[in-house]
C-alpha atoms as a PDB file:
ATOM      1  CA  UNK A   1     -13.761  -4.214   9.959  1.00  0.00           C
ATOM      2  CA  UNK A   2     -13.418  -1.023  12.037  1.00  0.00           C
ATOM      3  CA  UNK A   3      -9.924  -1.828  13.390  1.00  0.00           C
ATOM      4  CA  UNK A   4      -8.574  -2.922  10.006  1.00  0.00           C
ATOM      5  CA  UNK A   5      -5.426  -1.001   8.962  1.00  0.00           C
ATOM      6  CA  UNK A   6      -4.045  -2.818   6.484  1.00  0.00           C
ATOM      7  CA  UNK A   7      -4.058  -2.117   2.573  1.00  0.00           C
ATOM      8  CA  UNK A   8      -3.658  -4.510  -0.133  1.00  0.00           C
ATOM      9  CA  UNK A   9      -1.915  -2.972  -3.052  1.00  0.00           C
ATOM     10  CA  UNK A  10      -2.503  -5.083  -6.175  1.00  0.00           C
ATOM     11  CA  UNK A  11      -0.382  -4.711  -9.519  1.00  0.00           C
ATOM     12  CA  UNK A  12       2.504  -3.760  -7.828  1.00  0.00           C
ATOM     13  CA  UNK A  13       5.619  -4.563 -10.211  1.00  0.00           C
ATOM     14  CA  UNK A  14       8.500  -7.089  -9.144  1.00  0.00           C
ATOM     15  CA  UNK A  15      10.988  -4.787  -9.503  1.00  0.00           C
ATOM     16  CA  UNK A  16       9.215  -2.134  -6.534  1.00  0.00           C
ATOM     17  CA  UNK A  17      11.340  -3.148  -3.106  1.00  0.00           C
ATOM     18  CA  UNK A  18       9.828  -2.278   0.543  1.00  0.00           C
ATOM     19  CA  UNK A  19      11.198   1.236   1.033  1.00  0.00           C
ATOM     20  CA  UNK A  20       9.807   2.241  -2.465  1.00  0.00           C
ATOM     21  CA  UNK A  21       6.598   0.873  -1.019  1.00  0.00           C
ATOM     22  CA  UNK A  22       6.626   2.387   1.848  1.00  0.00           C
ATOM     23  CA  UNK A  23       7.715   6.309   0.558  1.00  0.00           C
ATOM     24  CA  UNK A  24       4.723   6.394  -1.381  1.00  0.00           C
ATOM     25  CA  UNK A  25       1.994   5.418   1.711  1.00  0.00           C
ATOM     26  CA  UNK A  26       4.380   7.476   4.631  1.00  0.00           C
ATOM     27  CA  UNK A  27       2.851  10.595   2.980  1.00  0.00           C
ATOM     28  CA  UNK A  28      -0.524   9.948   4.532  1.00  0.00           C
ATOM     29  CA  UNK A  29       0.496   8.325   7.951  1.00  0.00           C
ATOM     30  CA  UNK A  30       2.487   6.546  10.137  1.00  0.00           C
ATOM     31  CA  UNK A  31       3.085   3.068   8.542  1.00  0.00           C
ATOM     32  CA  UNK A  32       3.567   0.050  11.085  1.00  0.00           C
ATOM     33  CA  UNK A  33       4.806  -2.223   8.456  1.00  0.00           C
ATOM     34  CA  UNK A  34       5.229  -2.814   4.539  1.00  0.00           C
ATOM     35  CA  UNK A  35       5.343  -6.313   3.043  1.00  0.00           C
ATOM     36  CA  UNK A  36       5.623  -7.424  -0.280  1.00  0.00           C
ATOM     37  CA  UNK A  37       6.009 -11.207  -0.586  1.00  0.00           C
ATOM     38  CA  UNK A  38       8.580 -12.349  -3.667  1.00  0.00           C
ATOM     39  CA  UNK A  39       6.699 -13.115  -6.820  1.00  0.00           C
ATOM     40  CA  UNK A  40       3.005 -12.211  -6.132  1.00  0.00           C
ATOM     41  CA  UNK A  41       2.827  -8.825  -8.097  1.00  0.00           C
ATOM     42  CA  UNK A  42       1.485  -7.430  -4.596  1.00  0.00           C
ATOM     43  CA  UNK A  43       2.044  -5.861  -1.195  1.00  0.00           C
ATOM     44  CA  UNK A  44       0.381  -4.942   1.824  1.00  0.00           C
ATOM     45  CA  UNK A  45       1.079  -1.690   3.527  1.00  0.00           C
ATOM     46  CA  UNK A  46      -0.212  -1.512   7.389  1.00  0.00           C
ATOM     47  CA  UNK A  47      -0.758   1.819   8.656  1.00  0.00           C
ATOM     48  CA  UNK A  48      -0.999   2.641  12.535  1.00  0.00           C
ATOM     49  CA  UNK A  49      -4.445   4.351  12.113  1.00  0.00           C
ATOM     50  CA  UNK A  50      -7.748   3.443  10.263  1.00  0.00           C
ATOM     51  CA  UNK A  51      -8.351   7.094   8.855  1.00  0.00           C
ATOM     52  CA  UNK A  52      -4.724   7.588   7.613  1.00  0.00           C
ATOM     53  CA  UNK A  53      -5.162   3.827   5.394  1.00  0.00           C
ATOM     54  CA  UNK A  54      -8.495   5.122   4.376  1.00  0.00           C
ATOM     55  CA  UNK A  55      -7.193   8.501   2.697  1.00  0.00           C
ATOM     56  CA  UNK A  56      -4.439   6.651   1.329  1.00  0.00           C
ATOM     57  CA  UNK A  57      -6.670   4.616  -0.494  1.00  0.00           C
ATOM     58  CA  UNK A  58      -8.719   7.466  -1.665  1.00  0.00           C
ATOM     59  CA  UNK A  59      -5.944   9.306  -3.148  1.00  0.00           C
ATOM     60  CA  UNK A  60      -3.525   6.423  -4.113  1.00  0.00           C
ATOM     61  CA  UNK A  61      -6.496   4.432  -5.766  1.00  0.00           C
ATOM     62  CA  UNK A  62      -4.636   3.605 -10.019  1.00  0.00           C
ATOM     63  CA  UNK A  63      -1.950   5.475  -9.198  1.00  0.00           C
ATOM     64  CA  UNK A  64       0.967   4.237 -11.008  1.00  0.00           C
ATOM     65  CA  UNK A  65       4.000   3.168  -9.379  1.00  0.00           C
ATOM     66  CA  UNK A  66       7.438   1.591 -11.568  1.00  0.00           C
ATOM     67  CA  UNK A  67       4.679   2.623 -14.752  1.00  0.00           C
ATOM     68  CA  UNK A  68       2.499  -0.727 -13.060  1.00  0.00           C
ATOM     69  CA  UNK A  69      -1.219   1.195 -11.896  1.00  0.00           C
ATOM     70  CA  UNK A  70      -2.098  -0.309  -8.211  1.00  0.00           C
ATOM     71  CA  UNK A  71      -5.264  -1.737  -7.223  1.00  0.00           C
ATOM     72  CA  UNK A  72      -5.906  -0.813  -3.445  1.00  0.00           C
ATOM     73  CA  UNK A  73      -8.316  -2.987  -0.932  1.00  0.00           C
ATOM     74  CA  UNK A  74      -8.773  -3.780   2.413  1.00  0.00           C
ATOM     75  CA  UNK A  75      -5.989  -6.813   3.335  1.00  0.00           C
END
């Protein structure tokens, strides 16, 4: 989906709130929003641009975050 800017982060520890989330990703882009529904192990981090989500998921691809590695697909 070209206008897809959302990435699922799988793995993700209970214990990692929003703004943890979201300090990791802002690196690579301007984030529109970071969600991480209670008790599913998982978030979803929307950036504002397809290229900046896509090099986020190149380089933040296992990448361990709260010592849990993340699993990173389209959402």
């Amino acid at each position: 989906d070209p206008y897809n800017t959302t990435v699922f982060v799988g793995g993700l520890s209970a214990l990692i709130p929003e703004e943890t989330l979201r300090s990791f990703f802002s690196p690579f882009g301007e984030i529109h929003y970071v969600k991480i529904p209670p008790g599913k192990g998982c978030g979803f981090v929307q950036f504002v641009h397809k290229a900046d989500a896509s090099r986020a998921m190149e380089k933040m691809q296992g990448y361990a975050i709260g010592g849990s590695k993340i699993r990173l697909s389209w959402g």
